[in-house]
PDB file of N, CA and C in Angstrom:
ATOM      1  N   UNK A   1      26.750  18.838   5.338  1.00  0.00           N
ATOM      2  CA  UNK A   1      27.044  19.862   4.351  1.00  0.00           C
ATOM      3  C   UNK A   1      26.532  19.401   2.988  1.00  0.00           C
ATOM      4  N   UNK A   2      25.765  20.168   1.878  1.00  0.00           N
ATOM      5  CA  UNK A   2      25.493  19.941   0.825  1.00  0.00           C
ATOM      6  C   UNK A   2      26.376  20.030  -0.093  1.00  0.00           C
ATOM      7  N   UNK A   3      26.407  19.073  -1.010  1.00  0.00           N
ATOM      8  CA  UNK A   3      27.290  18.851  -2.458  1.00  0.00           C
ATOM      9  C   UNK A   3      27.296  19.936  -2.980  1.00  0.00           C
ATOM     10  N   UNK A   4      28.423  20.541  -3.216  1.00  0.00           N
ATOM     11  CA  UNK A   4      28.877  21.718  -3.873  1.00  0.00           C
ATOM     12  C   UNK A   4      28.843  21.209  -5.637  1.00  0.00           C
ATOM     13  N   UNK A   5      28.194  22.135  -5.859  1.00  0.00           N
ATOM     14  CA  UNK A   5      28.126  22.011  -7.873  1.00  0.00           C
ATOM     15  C   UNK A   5      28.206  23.359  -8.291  1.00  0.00           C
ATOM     16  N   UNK A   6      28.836  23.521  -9.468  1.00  0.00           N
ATOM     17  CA  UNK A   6      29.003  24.390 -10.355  1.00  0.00           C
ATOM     18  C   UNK A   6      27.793  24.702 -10.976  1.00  0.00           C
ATOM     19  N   UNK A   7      27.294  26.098 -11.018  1.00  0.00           N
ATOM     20  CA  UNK A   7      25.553  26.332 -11.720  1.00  0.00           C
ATOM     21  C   UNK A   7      26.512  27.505 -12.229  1.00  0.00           C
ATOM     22  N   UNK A   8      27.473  27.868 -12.481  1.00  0.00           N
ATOM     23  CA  UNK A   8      27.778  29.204 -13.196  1.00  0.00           C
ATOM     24  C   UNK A   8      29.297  29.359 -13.254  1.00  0.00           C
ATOM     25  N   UNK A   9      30.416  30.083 -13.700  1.00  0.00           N
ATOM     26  CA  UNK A   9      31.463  30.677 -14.404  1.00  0.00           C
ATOM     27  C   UNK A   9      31.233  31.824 -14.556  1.00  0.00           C
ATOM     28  N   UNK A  10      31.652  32.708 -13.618  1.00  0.00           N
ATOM     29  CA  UNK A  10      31.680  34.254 -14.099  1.00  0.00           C
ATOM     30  C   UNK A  10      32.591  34.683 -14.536  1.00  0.00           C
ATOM     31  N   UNK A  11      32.401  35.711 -14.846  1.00  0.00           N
ATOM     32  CA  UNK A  11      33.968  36.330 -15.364  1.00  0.00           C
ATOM     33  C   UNK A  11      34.002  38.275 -14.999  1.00  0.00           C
ATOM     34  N   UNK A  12      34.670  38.867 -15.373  1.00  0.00           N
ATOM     35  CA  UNK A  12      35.012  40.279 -14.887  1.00  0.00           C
ATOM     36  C   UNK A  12      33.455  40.969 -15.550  1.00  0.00           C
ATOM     37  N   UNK A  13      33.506  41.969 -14.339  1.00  0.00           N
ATOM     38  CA  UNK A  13      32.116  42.506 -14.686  1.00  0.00           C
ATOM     39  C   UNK A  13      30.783  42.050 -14.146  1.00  0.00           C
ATOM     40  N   UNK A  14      30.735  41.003 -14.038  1.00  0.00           N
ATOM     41  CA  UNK A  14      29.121  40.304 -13.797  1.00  0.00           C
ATOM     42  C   UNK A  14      28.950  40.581 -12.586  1.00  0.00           C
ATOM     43  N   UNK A  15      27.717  40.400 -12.266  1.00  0.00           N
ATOM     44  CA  UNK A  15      26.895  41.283 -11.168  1.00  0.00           C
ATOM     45  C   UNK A  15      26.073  39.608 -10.459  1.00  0.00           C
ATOM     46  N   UNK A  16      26.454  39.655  -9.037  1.00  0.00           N
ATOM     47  CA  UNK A  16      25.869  38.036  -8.354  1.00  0.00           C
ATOM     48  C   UNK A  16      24.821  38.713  -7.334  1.00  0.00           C
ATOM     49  N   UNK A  17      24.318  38.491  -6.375  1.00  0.00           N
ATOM     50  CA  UNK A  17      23.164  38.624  -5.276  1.00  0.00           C
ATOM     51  C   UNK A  17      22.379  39.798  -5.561  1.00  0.00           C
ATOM     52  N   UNK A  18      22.163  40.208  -6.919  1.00  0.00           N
ATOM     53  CA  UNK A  18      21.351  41.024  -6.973  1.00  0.00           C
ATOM     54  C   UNK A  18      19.663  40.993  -6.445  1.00  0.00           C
ATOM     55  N   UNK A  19      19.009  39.726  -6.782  1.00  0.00           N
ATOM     56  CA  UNK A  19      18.101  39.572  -6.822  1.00  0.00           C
ATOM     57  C   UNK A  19      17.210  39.500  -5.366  1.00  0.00           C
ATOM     58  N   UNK A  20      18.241  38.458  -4.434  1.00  0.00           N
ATOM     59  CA  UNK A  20      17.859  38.291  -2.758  1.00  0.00           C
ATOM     60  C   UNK A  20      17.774  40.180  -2.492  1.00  0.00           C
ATOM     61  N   UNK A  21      19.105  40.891  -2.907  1.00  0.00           N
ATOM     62  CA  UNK A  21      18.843  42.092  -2.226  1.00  0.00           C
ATOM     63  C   UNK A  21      17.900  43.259  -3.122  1.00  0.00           C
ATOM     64  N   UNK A  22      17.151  42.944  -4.199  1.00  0.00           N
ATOM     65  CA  UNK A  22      16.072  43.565  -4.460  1.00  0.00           C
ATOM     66  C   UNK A  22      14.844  43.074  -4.115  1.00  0.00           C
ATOM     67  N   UNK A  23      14.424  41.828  -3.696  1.00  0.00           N
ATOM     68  CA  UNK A  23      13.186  41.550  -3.386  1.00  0.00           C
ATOM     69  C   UNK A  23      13.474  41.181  -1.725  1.00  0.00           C
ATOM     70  N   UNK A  24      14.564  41.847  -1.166  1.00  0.00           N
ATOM     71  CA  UNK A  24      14.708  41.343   0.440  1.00  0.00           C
ATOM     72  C   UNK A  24      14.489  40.375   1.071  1.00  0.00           C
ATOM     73  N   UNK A  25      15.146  39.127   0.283  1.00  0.00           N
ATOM     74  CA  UNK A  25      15.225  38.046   0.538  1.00  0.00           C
ATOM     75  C   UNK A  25      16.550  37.141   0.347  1.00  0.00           C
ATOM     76  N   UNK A  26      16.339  36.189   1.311  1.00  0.00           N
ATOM     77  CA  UNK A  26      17.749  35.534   1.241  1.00  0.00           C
ATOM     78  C   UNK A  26      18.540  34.962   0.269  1.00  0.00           C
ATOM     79  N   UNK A  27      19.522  34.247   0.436  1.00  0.00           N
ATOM     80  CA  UNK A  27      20.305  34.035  -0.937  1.00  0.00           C
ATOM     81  C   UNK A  27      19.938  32.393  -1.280  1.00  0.00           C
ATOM     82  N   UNK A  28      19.886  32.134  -2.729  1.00  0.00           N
ATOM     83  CA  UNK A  28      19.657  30.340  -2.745  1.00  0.00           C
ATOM     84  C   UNK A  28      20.796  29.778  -2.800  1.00  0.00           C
ATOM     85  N   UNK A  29      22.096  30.968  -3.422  1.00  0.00           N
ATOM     86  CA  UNK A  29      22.950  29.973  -3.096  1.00  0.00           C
ATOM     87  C   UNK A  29      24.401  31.056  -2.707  1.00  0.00           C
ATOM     88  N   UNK A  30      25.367  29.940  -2.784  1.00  0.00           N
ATOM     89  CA  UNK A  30      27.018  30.707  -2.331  1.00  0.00           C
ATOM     90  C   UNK A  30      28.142  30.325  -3.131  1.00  0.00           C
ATOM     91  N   UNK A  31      28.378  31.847  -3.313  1.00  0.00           N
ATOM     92  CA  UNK A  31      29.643  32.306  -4.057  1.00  0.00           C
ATOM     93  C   UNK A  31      31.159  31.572  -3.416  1.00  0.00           C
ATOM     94  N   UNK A  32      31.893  30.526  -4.563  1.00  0.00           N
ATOM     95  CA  UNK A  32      33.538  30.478  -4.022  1.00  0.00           C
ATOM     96  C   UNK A  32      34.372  31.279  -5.388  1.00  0.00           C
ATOM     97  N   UNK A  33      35.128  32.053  -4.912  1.00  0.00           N
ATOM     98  CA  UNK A  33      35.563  32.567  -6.256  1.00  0.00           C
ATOM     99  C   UNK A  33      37.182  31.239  -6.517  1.00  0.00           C
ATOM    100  N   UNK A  34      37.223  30.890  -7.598  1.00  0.00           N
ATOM    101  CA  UNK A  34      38.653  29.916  -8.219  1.00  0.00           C
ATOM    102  C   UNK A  34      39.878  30.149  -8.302  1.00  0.00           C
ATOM    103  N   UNK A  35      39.617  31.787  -8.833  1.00  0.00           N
ATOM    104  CA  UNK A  35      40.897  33.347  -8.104  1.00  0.00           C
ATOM    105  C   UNK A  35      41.104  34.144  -7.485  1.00  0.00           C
ATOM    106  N   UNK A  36      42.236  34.805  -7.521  1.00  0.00           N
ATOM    107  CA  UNK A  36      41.835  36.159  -6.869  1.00  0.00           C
ATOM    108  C   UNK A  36      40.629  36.878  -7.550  1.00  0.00           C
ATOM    109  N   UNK A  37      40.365  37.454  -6.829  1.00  0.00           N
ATOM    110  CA  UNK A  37      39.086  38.918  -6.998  1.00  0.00           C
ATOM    111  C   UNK A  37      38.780  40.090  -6.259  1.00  0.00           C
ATOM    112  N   UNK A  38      37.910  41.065  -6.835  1.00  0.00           N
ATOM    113  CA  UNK A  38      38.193  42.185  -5.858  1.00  0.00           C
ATOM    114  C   UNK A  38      36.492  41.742  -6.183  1.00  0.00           C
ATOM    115  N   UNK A  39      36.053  42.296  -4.914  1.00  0.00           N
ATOM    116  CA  UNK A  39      34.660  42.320  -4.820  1.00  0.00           C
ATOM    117  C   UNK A  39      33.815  43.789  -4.189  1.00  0.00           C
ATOM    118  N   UNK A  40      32.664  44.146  -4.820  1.00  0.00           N
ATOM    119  CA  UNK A  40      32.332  45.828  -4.254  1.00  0.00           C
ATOM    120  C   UNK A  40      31.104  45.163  -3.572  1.00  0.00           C
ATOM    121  N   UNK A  41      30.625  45.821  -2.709  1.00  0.00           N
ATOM    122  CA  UNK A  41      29.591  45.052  -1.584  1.00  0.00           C
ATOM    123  C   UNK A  41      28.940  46.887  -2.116  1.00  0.00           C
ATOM    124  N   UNK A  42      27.935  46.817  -2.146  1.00  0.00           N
ATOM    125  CA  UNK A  42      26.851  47.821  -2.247  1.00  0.00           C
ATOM    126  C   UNK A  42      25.643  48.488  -1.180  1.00  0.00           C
ATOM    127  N   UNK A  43      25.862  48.720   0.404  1.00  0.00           N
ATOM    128  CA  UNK A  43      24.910  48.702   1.418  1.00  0.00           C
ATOM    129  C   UNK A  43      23.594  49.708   0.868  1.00  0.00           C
ATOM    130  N   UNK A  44      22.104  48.623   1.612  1.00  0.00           N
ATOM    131  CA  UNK A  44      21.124  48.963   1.418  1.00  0.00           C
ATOM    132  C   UNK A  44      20.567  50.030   0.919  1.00  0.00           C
ATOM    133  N   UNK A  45      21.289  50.741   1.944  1.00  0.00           N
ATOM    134  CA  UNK A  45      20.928  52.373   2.081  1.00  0.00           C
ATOM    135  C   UNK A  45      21.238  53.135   0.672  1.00  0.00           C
ATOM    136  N   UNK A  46      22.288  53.049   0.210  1.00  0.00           N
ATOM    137  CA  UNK A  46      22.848  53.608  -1.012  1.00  0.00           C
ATOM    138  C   UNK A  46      21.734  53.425  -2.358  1.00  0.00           C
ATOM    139  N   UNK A  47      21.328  51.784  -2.413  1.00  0.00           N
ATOM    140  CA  UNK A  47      21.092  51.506  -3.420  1.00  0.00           C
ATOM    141  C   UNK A  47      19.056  51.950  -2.972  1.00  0.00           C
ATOM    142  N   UNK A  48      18.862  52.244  -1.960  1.00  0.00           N
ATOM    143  CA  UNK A  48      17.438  52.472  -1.956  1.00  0.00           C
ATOM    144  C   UNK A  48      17.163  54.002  -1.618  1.00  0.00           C
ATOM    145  N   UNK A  49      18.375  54.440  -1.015  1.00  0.00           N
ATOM    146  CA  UNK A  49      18.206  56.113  -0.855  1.00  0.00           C
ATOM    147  C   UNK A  49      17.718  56.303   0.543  1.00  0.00           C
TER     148      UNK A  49
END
């Protein structure tokens, strides 16, 4: 398993895997959230029509 490091602090509002799912590609890395959170998942279809 690879060493887990901190590359970011989000906070309410911010927007994460945008990028893998606009250029249809995989993710470089993975989300642990520190709290609770509510999270909105956005499928393909919606966001491309």
């Amino acid at each position: 398993m690879r060493q887990q490091v901190m590359v970011a602090l989000l906070g309410p509002g911010d927007i994460v895997g945008e990028i893998g799912t606009l250029l249809d590609r995989g993710r470089s890395a993975s989300i642990v959230a520190l709290t609770h959170c509510e999270v909105v998942s956005i499928p393909g279809d919606i966001l491309y029509g």
